[in-house]
C-alpha atoms as a PDB file:
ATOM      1  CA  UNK A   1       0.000   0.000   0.000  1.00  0.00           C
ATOM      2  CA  UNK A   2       1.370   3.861  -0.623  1.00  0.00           C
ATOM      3  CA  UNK A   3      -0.281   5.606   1.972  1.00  0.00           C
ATOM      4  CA  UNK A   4       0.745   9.159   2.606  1.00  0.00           C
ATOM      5  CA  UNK A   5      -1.167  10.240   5.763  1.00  0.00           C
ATOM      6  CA  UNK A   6       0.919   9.052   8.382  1.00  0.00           C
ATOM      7  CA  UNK A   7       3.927  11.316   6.250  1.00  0.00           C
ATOM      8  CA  UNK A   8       1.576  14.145   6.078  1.00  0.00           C
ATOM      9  CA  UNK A   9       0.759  13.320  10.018  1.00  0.00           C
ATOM     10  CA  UNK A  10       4.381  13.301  11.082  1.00  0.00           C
ATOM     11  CA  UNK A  11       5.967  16.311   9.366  1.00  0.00           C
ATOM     12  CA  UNK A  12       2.463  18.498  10.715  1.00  0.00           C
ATOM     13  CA  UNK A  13       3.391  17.463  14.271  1.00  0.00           C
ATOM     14  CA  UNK A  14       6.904  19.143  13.971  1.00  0.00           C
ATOM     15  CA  UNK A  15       5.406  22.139  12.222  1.00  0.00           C
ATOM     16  CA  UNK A  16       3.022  21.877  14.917  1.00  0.00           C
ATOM     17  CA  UNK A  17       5.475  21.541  17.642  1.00  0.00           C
ATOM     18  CA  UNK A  18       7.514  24.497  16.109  1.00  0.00           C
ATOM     19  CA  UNK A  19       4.785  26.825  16.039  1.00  0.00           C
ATOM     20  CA  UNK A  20       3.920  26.506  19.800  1.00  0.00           C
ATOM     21  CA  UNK A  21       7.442  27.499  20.584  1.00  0.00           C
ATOM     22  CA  UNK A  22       6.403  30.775  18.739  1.00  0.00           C
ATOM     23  CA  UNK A  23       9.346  30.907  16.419  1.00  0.00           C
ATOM     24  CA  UNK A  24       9.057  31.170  12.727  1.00  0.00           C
ATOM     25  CA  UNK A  25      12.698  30.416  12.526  1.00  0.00           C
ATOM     26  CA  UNK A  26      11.910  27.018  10.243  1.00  0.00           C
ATOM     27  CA  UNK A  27       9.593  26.523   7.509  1.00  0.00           C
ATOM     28  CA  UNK A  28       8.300  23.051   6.638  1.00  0.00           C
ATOM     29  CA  UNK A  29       7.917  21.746   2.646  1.00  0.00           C
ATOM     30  CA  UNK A  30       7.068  18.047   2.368  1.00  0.00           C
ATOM     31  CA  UNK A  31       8.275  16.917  -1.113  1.00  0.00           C
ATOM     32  CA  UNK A  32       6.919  13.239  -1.803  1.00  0.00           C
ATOM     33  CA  UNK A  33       7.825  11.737  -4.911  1.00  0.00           C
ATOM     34  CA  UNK A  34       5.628   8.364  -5.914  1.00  0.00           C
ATOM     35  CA  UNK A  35       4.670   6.320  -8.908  1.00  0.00           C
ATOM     36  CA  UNK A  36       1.558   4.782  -7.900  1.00  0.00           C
ATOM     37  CA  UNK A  37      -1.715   5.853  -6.911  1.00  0.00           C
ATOM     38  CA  UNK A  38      -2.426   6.467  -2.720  1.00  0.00           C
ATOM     39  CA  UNK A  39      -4.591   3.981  -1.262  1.00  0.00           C
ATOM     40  CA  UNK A  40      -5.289   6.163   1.728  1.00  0.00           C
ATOM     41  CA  UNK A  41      -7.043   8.784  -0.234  1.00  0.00           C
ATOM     42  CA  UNK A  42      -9.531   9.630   2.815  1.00  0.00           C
ATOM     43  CA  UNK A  43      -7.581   9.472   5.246  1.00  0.00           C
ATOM     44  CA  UNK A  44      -4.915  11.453   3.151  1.00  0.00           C
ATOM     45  CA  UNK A  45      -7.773  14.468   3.003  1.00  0.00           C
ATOM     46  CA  UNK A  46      -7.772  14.600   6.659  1.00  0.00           C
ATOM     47  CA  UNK A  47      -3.961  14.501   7.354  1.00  0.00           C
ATOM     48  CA  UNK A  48      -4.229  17.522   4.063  1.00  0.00           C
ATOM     49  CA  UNK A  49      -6.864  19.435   5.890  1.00  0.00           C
ATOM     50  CA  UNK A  50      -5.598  19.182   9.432  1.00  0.00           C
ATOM     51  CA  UNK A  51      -1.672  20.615   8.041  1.00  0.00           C
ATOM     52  CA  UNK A  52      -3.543  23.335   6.116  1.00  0.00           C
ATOM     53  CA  UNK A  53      -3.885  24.779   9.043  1.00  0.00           C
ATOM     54  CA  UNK A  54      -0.293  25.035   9.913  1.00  0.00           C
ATOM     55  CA  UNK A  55       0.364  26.534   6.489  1.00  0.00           C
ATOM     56  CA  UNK A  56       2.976  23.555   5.522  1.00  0.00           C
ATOM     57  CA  UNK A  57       3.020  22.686   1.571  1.00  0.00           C
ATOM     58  CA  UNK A  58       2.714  19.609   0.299  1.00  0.00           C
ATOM     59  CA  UNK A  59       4.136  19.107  -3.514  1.00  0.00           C
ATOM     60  CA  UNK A  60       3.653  15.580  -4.858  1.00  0.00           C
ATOM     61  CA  UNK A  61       5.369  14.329  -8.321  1.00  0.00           C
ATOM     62  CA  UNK A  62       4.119  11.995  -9.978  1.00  0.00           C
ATOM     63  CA  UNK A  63       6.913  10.082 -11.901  1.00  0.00           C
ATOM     64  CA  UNK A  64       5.834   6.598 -13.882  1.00  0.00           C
ATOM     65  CA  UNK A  65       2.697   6.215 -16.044  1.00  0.00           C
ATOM     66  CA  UNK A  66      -0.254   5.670 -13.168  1.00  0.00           C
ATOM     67  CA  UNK A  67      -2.940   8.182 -13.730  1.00  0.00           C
ATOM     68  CA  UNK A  68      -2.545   9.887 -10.911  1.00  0.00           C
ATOM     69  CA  UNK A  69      -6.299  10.786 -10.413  1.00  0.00           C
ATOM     70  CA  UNK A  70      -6.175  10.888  -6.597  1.00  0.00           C
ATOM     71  CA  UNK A  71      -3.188  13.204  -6.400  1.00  0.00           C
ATOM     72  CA  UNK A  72      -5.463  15.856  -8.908  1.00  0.00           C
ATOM     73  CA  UNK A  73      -8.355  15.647  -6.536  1.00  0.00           C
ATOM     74  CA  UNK A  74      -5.826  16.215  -4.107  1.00  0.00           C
ATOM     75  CA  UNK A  75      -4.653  19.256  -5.553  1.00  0.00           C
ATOM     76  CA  UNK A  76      -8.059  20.954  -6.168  1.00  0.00           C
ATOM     77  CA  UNK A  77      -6.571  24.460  -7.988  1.00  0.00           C
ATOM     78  CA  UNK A  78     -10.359  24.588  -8.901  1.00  0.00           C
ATOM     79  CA  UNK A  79     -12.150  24.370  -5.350  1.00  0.00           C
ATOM     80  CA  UNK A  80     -11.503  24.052  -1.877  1.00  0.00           C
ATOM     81  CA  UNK A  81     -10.248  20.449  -1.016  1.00  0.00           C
ATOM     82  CA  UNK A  82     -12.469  18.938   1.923  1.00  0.00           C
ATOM     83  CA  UNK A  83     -12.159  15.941   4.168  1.00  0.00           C
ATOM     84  CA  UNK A  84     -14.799  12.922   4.411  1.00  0.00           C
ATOM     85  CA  UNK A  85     -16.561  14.730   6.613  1.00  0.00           C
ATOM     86  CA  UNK A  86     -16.834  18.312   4.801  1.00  0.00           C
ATOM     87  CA  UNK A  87     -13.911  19.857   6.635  1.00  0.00           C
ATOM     88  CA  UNK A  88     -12.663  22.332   4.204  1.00  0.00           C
ATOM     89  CA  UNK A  89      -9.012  23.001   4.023  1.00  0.00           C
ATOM     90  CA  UNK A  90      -7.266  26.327   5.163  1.00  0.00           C
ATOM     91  CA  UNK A  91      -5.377  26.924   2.913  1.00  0.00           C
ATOM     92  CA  UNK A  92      -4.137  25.609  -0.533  1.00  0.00           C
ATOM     93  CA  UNK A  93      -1.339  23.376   0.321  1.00  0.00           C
ATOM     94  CA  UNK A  94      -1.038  20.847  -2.441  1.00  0.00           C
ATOM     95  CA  UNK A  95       1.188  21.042  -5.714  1.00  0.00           C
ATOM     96  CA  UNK A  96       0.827  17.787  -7.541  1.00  0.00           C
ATOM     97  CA  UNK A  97       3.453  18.114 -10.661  1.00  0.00           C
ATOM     98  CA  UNK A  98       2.956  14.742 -12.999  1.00  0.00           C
ATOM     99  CA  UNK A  99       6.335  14.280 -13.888  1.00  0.00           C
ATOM    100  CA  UNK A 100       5.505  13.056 -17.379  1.00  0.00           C
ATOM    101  CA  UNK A 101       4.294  16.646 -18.474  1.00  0.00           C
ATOM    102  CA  UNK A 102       8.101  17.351 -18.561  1.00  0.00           C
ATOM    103  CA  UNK A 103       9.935  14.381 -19.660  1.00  0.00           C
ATOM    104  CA  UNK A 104      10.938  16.757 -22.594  1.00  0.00           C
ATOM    105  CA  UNK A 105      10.877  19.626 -21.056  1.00  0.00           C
ATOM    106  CA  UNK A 106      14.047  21.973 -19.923  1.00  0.00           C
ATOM    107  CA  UNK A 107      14.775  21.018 -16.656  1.00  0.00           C
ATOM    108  CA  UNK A 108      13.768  24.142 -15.306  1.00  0.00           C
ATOM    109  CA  UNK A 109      10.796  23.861 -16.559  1.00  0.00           C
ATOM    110  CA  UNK A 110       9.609  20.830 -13.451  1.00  0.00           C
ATOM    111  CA  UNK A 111      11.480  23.041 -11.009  1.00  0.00           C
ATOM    112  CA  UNK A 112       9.178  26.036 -11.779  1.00  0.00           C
ATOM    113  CA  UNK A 113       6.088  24.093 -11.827  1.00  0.00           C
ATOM    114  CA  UNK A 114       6.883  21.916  -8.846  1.00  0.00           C
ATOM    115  CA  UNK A 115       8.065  24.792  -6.869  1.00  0.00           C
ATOM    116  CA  UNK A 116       5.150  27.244  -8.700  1.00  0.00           C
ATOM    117  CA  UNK A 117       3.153  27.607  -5.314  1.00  0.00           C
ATOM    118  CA  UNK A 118       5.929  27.596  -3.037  1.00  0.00           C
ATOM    119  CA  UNK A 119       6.916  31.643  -2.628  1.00  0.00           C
ATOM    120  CA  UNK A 120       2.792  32.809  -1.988  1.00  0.00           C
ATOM    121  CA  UNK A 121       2.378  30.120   0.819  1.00  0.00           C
ATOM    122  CA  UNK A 122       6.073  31.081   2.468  1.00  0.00           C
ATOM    123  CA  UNK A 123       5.149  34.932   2.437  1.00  0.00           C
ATOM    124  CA  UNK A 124       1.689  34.149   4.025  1.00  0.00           C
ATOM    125  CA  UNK A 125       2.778  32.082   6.192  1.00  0.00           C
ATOM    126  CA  UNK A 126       5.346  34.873   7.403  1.00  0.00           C
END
C-alpha cells in the first residue's frame, strides 16, 4: 500500500510543535515523490486538511505512467479540497506536478512548476 497520511501526520506534528514554541525560525515543505496511486485517499484528506492549518506545503510528483487521479483531486486548484466529513481546508497546500508533463521539457521547466506555489504560501505564512 502507498499511503501518505501518516507522512503528512508526522511532518504536521513538527510544524506543529515548532509553532507553539512561537518561532518562525523554520519553515516546513514536504516533497513526496511516488509512482503509484495512494490507497489512503480519505484518510490522506484529513492529514491535508488538518496541516492546512499550519500553512505547511505539500508538492507531490508523480513520476511513472499511473494516472494519478487521486493526487489531482488532491490538488483541487479549482475548489476548496475537503475531508470525508466536509472539513474544508485552510489553505491551498497541495502542488501535484505529474512528472511526465516534462519528460521533454528543460529542466527548469519541473522546477518552476513543482516549486510554482511555493513563494505565496512562504510569504503568508510569514
Amino acid at each position: 500500500p502507498t499511503n501518505f497520511s501518516p507522512i503528512t501526520n508526522h511532518v504536521a506534528r513538527f510544524a506543529a510543535h515548532l509553532r507553539q514554541q512561537g518561532t518562525a525560525a523554520q519553515y516546513f515543505i514536504l516533497l513526496i515523490i511516488t509512482d503509484v496511486e495512494i490507497t489512503d485517499l480519505d484518510q490522506t484528506r484529513q492529514a491535508i486538511v488538518n496541516t492546512s492549518k499550519l500553512r505547511t506545503p505539500i508538492i507531490i510528483v508523480g513520476v511513472g505512467e499511473a494516472s494519478f487521479k487521486a493526487m489531482e483531486f488532491l490538488d483541487e486548484d479549482s475548489g476548496v479540497l475537503k475531508s470525508v466529513t466536509g472539513e474544508p481546508a485552510a489553505w491551498d497546500i497541495v502542488q501535484f506536478v505529474p512528472f511526465q508533463q516534462f519528460k521533454n521539457a528543460p529542466q527548469e521547466a519541473l522546477s518552476q512548476m513543482v516549486l510554482a506555489e511555493v513563494p505565496k504560501q512562504l510569504v503568508s505564512y510569514y
